[in-house]
Every structure is written in C-alpha cells, then in structure tokens.
Protein backbone atom coordinates (compact mmCIF):
# COMPACT_ATOMS: atom_id res chain seq x y z
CA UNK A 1 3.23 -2.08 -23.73
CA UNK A 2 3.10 -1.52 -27.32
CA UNK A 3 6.28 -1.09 -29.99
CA UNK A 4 5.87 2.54 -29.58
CA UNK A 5 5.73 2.42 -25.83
CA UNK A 6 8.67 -0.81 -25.51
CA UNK A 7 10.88 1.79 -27.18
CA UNK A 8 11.61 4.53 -24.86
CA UNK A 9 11.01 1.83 -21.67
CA UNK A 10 14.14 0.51 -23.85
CA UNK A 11 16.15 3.91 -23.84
CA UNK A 12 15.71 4.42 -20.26
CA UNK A 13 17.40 1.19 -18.81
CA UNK A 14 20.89 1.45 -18.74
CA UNK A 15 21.35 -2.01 -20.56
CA UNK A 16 17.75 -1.71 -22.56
CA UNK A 17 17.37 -4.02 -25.44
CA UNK A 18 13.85 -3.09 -27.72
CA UNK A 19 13.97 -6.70 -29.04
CA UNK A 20 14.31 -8.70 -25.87
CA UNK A 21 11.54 -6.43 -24.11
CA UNK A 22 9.81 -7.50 -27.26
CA UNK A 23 10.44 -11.29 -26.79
CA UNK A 24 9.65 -11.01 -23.53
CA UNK A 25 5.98 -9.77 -24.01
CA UNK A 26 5.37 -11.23 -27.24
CA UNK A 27 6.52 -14.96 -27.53
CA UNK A 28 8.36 -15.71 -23.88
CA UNK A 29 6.81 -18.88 -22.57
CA UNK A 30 6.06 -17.63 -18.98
CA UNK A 31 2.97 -17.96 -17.15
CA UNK A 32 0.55 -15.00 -16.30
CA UNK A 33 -1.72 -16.89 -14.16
CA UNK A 34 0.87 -16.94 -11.22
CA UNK A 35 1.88 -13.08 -11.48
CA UNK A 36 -2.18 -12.23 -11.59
CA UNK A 37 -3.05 -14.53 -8.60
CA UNK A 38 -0.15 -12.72 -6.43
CA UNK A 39 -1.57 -9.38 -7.66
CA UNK A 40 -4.77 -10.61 -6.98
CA UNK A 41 -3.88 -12.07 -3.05
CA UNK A 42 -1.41 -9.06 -2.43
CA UNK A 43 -4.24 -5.99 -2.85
CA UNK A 44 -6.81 -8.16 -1.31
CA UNK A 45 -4.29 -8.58 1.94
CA UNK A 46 -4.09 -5.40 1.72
CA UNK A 47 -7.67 -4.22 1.02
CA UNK A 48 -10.73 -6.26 1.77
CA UNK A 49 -12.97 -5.95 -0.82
CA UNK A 50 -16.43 -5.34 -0.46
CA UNK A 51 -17.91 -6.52 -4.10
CA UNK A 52 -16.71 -7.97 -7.07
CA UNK A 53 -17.57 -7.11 -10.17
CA UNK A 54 -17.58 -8.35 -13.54
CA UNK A 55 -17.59 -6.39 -16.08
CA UNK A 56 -15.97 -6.68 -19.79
CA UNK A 57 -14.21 -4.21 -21.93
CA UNK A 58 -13.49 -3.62 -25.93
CA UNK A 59 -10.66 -3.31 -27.57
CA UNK A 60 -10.62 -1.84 -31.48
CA UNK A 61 -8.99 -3.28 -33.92
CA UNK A 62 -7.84 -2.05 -37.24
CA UNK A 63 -7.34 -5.82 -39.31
CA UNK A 64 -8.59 -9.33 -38.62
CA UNK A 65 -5.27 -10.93 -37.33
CA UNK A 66 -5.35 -10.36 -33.30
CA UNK A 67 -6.60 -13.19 -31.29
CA UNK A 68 -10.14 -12.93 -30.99
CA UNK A 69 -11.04 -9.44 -33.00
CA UNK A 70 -13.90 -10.01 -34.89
CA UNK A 71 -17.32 -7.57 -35.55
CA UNK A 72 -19.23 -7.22 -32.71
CA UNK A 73 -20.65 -4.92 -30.08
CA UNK A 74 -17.63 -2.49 -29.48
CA UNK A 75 -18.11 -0.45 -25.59
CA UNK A 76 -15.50 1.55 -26.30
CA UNK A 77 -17.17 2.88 -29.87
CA UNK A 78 -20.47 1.94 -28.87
CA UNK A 79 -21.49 0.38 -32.51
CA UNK A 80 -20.46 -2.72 -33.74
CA UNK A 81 -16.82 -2.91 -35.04
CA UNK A 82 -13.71 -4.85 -35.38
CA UNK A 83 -12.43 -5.29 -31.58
CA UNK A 84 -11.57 -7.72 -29.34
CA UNK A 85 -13.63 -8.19 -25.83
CA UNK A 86 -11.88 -9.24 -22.59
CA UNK A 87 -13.98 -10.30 -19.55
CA UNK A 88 -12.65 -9.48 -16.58
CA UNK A 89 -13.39 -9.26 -12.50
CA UNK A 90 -12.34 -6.21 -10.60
CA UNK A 91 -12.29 -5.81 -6.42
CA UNK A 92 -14.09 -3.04 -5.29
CA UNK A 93 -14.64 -1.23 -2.16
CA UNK A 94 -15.23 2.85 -1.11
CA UNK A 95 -11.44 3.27 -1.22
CA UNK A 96 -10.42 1.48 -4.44
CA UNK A 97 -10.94 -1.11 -6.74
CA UNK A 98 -8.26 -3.39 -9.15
CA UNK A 99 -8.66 -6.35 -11.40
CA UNK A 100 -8.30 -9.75 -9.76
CA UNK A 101 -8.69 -11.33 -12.97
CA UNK A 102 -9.26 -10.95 -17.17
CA UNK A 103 -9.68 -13.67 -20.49
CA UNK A 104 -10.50 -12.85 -23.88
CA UNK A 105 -13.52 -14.19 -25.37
CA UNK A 106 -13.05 -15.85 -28.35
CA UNK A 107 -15.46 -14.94 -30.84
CA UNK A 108 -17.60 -18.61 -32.65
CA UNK A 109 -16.04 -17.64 -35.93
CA UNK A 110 -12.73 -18.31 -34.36
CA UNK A 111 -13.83 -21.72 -32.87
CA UNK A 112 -13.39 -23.89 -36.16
CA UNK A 113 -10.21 -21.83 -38.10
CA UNK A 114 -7.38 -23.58 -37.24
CA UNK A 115 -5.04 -21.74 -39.89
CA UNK A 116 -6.37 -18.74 -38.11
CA UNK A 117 -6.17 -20.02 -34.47
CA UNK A 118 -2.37 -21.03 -35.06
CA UNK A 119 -1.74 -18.14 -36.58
CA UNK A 120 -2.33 -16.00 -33.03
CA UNK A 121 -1.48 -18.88 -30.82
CA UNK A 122 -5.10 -19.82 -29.74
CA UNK A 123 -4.50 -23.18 -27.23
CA UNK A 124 -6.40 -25.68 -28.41
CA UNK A 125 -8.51 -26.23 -25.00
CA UNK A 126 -9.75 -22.92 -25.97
CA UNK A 127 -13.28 -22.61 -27.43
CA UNK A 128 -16.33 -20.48 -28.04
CA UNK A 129 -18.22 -19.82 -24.60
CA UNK A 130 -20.75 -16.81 -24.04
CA UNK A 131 -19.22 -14.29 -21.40
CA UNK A 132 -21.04 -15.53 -18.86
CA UNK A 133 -19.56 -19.29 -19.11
CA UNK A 134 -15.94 -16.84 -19.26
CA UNK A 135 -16.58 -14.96 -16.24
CA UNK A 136 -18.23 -18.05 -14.02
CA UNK A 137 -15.08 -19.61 -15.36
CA UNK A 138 -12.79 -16.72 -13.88
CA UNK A 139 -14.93 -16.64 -10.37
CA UNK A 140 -14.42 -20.28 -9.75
CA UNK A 141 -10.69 -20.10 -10.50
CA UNK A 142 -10.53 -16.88 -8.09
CA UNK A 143 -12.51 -19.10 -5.44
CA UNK A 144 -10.37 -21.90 -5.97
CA UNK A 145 -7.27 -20.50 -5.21
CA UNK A 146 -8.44 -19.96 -1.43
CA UNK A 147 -9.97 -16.34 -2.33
CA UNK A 148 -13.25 -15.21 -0.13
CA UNK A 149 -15.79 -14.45 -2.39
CA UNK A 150 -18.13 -11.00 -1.50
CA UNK A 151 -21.56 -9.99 -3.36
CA UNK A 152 -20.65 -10.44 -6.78
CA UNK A 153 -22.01 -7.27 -9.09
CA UNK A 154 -22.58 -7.16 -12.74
CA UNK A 155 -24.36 -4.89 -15.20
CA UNK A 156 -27.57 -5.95 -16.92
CA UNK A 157 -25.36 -7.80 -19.76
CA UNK A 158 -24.69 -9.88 -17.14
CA UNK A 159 -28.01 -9.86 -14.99
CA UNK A 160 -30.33 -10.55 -17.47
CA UNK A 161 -28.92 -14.31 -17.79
CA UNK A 162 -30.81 -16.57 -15.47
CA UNK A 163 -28.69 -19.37 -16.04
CA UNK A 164 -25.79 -16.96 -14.69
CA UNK A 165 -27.79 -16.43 -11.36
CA UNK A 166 -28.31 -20.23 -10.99
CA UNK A 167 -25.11 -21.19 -11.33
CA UNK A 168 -24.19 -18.16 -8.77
CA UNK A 169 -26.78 -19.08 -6.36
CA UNK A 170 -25.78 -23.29 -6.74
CA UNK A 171 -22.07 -22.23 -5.74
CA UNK A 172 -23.53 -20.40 -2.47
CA UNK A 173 -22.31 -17.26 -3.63
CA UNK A 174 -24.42 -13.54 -3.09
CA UNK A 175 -24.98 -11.13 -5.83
CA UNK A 176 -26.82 -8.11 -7.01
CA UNK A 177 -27.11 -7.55 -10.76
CA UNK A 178 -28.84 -5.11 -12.32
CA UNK A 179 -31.25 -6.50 -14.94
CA UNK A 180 -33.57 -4.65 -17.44
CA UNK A 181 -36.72 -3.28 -17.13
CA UNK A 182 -38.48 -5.64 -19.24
CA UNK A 183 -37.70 -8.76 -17.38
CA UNK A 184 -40.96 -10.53 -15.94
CA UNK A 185 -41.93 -11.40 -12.96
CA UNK A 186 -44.95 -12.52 -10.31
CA UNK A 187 -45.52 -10.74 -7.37
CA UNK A 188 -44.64 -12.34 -3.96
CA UNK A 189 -48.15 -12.73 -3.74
CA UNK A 190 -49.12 -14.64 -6.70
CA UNK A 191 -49.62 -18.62 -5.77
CA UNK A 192 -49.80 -21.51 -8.39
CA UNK A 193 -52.98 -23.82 -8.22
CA UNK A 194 -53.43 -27.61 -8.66
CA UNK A 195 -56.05 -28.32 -11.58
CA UNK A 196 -58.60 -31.05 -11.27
CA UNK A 197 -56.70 -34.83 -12.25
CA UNK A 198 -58.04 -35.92 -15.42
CA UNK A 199 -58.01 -39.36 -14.89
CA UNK A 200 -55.59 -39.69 -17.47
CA UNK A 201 -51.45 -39.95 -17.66
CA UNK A 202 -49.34 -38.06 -14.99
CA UNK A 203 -51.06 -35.12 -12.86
CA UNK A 204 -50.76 -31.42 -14.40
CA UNK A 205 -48.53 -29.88 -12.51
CA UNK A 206 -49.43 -26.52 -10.35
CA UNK A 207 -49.98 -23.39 -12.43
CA UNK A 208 -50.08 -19.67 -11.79
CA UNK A 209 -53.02 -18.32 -13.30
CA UNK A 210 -51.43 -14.57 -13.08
CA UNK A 211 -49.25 -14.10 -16.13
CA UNK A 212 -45.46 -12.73 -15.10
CA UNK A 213 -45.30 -8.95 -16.11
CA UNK A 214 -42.35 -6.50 -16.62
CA UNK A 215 -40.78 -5.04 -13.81
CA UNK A 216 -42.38 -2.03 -14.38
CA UNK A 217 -45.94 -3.38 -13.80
CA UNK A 218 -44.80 -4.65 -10.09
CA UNK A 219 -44.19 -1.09 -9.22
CA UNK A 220 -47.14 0.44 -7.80
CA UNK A 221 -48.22 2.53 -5.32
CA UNK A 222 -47.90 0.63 -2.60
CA UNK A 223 -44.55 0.22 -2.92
CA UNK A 224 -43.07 2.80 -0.59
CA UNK A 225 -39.60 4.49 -1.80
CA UNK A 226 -36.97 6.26 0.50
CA UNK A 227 -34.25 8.80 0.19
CA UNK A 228 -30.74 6.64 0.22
CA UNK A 229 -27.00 8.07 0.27
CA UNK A 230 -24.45 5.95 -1.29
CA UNK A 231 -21.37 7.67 -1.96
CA UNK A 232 -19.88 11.31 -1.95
CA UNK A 233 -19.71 12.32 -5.33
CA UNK A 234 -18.21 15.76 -7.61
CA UNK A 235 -21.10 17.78 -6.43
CA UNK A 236 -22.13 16.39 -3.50
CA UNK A 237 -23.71 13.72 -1.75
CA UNK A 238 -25.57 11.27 -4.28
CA UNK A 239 -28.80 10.38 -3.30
CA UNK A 240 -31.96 9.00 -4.85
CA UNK A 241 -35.25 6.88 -3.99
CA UNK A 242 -34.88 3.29 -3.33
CA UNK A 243 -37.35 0.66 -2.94
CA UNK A 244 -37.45 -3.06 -2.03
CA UNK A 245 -39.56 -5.68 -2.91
CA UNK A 246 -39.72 -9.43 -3.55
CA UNK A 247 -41.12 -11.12 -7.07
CA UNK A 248 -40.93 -14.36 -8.07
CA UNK A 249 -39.19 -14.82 -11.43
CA UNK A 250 -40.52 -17.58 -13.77
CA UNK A 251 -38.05 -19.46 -16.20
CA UNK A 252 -37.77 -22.92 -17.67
CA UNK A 253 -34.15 -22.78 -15.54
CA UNK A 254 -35.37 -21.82 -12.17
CA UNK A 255 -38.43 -24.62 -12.31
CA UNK A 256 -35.86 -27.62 -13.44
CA UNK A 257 -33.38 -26.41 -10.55
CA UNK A 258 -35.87 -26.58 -7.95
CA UNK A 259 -37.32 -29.67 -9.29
CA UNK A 260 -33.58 -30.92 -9.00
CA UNK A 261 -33.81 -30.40 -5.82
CA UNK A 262 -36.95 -31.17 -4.58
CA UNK A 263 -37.01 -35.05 -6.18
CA UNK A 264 -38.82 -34.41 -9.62
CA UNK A 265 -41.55 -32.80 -10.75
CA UNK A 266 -44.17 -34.80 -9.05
CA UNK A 267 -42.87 -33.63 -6.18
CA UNK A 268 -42.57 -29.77 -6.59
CA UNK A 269 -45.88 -28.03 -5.42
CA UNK A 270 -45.09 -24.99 -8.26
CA UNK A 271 -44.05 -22.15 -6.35
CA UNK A 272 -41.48 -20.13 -7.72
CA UNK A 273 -38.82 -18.93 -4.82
CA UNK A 274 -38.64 -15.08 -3.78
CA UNK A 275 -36.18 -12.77 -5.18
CA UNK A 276 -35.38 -9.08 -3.68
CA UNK A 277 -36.01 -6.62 -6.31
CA UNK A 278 -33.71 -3.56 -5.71
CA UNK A 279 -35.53 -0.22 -7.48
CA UNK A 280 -34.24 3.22 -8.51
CA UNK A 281 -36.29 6.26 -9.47
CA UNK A 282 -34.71 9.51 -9.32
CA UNK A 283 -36.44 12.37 -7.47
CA UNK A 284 -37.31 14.65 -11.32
CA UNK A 285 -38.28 11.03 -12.71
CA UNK A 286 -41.76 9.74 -12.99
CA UNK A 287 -41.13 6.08 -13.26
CA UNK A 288 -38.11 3.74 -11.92
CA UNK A 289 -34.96 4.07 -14.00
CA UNK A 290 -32.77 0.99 -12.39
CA UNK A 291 -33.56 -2.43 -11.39
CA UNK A 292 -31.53 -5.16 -9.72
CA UNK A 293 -32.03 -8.74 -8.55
CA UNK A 294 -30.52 -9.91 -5.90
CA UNK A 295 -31.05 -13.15 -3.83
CA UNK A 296 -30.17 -11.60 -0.57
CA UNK A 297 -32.88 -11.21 1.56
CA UNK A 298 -35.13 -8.42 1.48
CA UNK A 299 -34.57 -7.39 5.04
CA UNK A 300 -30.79 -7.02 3.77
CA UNK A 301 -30.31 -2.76 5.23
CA UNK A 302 -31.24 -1.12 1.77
CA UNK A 303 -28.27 1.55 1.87
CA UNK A 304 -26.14 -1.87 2.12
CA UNK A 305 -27.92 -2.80 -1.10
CA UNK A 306 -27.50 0.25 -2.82
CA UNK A 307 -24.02 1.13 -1.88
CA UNK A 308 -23.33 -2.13 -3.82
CA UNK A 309 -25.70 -2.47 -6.92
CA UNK A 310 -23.50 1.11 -7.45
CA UNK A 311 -20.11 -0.05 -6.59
CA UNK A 312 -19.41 -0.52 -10.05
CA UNK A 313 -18.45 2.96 -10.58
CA UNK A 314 -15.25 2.35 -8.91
CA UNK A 315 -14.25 -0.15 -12.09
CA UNK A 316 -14.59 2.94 -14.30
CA UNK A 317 -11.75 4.69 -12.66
CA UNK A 318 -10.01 1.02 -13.54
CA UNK A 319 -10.59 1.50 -16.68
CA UNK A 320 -9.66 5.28 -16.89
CA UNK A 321 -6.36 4.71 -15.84
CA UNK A 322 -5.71 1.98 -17.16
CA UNK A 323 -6.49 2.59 -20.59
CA UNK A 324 -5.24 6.11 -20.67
CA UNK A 325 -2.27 5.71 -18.34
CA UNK A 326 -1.42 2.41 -18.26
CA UNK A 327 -1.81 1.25 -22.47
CA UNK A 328 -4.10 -1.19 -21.48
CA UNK A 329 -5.89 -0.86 -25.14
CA UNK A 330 -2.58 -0.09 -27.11
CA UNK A 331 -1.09 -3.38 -27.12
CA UNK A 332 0.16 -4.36 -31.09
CA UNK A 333 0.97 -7.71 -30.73
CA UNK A 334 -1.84 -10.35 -32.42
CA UNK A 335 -1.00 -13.46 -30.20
CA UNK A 336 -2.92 -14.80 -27.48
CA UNK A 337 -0.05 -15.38 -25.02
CA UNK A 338 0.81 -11.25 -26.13
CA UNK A 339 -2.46 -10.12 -24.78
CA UNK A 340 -2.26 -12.33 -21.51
CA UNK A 341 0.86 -11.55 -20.70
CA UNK A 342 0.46 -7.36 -21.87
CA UNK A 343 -2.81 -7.94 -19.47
CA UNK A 344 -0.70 -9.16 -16.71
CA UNK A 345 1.84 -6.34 -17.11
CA UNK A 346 -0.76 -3.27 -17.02
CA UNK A 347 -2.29 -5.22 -13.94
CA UNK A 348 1.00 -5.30 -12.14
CA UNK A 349 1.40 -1.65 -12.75
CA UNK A 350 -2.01 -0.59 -11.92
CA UNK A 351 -1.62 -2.58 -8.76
CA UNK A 352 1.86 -0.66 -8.00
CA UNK A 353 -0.17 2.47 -8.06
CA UNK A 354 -3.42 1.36 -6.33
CA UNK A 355 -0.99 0.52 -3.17
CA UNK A 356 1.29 3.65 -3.24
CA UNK A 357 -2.24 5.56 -3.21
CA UNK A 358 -3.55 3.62 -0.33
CA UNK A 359 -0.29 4.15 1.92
CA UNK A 360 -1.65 3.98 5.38
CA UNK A 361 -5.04 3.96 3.76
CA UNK A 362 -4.42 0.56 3.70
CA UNK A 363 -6.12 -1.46 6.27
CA UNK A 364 -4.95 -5.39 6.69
CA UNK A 365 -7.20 -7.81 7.51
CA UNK A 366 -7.11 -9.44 10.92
C-alpha cells in the first residue's frame, strides 16, 4: 500500500490513476472504523472465535515525521529504534485467526507538539495513553458494537499490569495472560490476621504476616504437573507439563477494588481473592519456564487452559502474512488518517484470504 506498491496496482486497472489511488489512501476523508467493524462481524459470522488476543506490533522508521515514530522498544528489531507501535486485537481459534481491531500509540513526546501533531494529522482528542489504556480502549469498542467477548489473551507486556486485569475482571470479561516469573504472590493458604486495637485512632487493618514471593517460590513439590497436548505442530504433537494452582496476588489495586466493593476499609476482613496460576515446565527443564494468571477457576479442564494461554501463536501467522504478503509495514505515508486507513486496507485483504482458505472450513454459528 506503499508508492512503490500503488504503482503497478495502478498499471493493472484498466482506468488506473497512481495519484487518485494515492488520494484515496493518503488524505480521502473516509472512515475506517465502519470497513474494520464489517471485517470484524463478517469473519466472526463466519468463524467463532475462541480467544482474543492482544498483542502490538513495530513498525521502523527511517525519519521523525510519521505519526507516532519516536525511539522506543522496536519488536520487529528487538532494540530500541525509531518505529512506530500499533496495538491491535486479533480473533483466534485452531483454524485461523484475523485482526478485529488496531490504533497507534502515540508516543508522550507527541502529546504537547502541536506543529508536529498537525503536521501528520494527529486529532486533537488524541493523547498519550500506555497500551494497555489503547487496547482496553479497543475491547470496549469491539464489545460495544454487539461483539461476544471470549477469554481475552495477552503476552506478559500485557499481563504483568494489574490495573489491566482489574479493569478486565470489573467488565465481567475472562482472560489468561501470561505474566513474568518474578511477579509475587501468597499462597492460597496464607490468611491475614487482626492485630490487637491500640486504643487509639481507627483499627489496623488485617495483615498477612507471610511476605508475597515470586512465582517461582510457590512452585514446590507438591505441586503435581501433567503431560498436556495443545496443538499439532511441524514435528509433531506439542506437549509439555502443566500445573495448576491458586495464589493470592497482593497490590495496592486489588485491596482498593475489593474495599470498593465491600463498603470501605473497615469493612474488608484482608483477604486477598484467589487467582489460578497456569505453569509450564518443559520435560529437559529443571524449573517452570511459563506462567499465566488467569481468573477462571482452577477447576477450569487444564488442556482448555493451555490450548488458550498458547493460542497466541496463531497471531504470528497474522503477522507473517501480513507483513510479508500483505505490506502491512511498508506503508510511506506520515499521516495518521494514512496509517488507519493503509491498516484498514491490509485488514480487508487479509480477511479476503482468511475466508477463501476456510471455504467449507467455515462453520456459521447457529
């Protein structure tokens, strides 16, 4: 979708005009968010999805112009470089998996440069938010246009935000996020006590006495592990050990919630709630090498649990084709309407492909 590629789409149409494709990407003043939602409702008719999962992708840049490209973490490199970031949430099931949804983040150095926010067209309702704010902001626009929301998956960039699983668990929505090994937690078994009252001021509220630990510690050998399949694979069947377990993770976030909801902190008797605590460790490994949270229940079926937490493979085949197929990365423009509506375009064509794949494959939802 990029001068060099608008050319030869050009020379192919009988009537094709380079400059008005041009226009038409570049500065035409139609709306993406329409085309994406029928994408977006059209696969799902057609496929159910089993997850979603949010994920976000990098873009490198050569200057400083493009909406949004400043230094950062760069995926696609993996350093920091020029690039611009998109955010985006992909459908996923066994079968196949397309994006429902994408926005750029927009970098803090962007916020406040209004010579350099006109320049590439930056709205002005647009501002600096941290990916998570972006991609809560993408789920509750999917949700709001009528869209059933599955488990929601993320990687640990994602995971590791506790105010990202509040504000999935306060819109009643299930996920499983991986999260790194040096989070903390209790044990299910740890309980808070009451000190003595003082005599003095307000009660101290309940305390554990057991500091939290890293994941890691909460592994022991009592924790049994079993052999789970979740997908065929190159060279086989994948398999590896899974356990479950519940923890209880602390955070200033989690204790103000439930004291939200239990009618202050007078009334709050200091327990932490459960999480499930999905855990990986390969057969040649001699400690775990995944975790994810999850606030499913622990008697969820593990191979459910698994064959989620790794559903995000199917994004990378997004990502494979869309990039190297599709010119999702090779777009030249530097405006902000450009990059939506060259996002919109490669979605539309991935989702041409997904459904010519699927064929019969297809399987319509009663």
């Amino acid at each position: 979708m990029t001068s060099k590629s608008i050319q030869p789409m050009a020379e192919r149409l009988p009537d094709g005009n380079m400059q008005a494709l041009q226009q038409f990407l570049n500065q035409s003043p139609w709306d993406p968010l329409p085309v994406r939602r029928r994408i977006a409702e059209r696969l799902c008719e057609a496929v159910r999805p089993e997850v979603w999962v949010v994920d976000d992708v990098s873009f490198p840049k050569c200057g400083t112009a493009s909406a949004g490209v400043a230094r950062q973490y760069c995926g696609a490199l993996g350093k920091r470089a020029h690039c611009q970031v998109a955010v985006s949430v992909h459908a996923a099931t066994d079968l196949a998996s397309w994006p429902l949804e994408w926005d750029l983040f927009l970098p803090e150095e962007w916020a406040g440069d209004q010579r350099r926010r006109r320049r590439a067209g930056i709205p002005d309702e647009v501002t600096h938010v941290p990916k998570t704010h972006l991609a809560l902001g993408l789920l509750d626009r999917l949700a709001g246009q009528g869209m059933a929301v599955p488990v929601i998956v993320a990687d640990a960039g994602y995971g590791r935000s506790v105010c990202f699983r509040l504000a999935l668990e306060e819109r009643g929505w299930s996920y499983v996020l991986a999260v790194d090994p040096k989070e903390i937690a209790r044990s299910a078994a740890a309980e808070p006590y009451q000190p003595a009252y003082g005599g003095l001021g307000p009660p101290t509220p309940p305390r554990y006495r057991v500091a939290p630990r890293p994941l890691p510690g909460l592994v022991d050998d009592v924790v049994a592990f079993e052999e789970v399949a979740w997908r065929q694979g190159g060279k086989g069947t994948m398999t590896a050990r899974f356990a479950v377990l519940q923890v209880q993770p602390p955070g200033k976030e989690a204790s103000r919630t439930i004291q939200e909801h239990v009618g202050g902190r007078s009334c709050w008797n200091g327990v932490l709630p459960l999480k499930t605590l999905l855990v990986e460790q390969a057969e040649e490994a001699g400690e775990p090498t995944g975790y994810w949270m999850t606030n499913l229940p622990a008697t969820t079926p593990i191979a459910d649990l698994v064959r989620w937490a790794k559903m995000r493979w199917r994004i990378e085949h997004d990502y494979r084709e869309l990039k190297h197929g599709l010119g999702l990365d090779r777009f030249e423009g530097r405006t902000w309407r450009g990059w939506h509506h060259h996002i919109t375009l490669v979605t539309a064509a991935q989702a041409f492909l997904t459904l010519r794949r699927l064929g019969p494959k297809a399987q319509t939802p009663a």
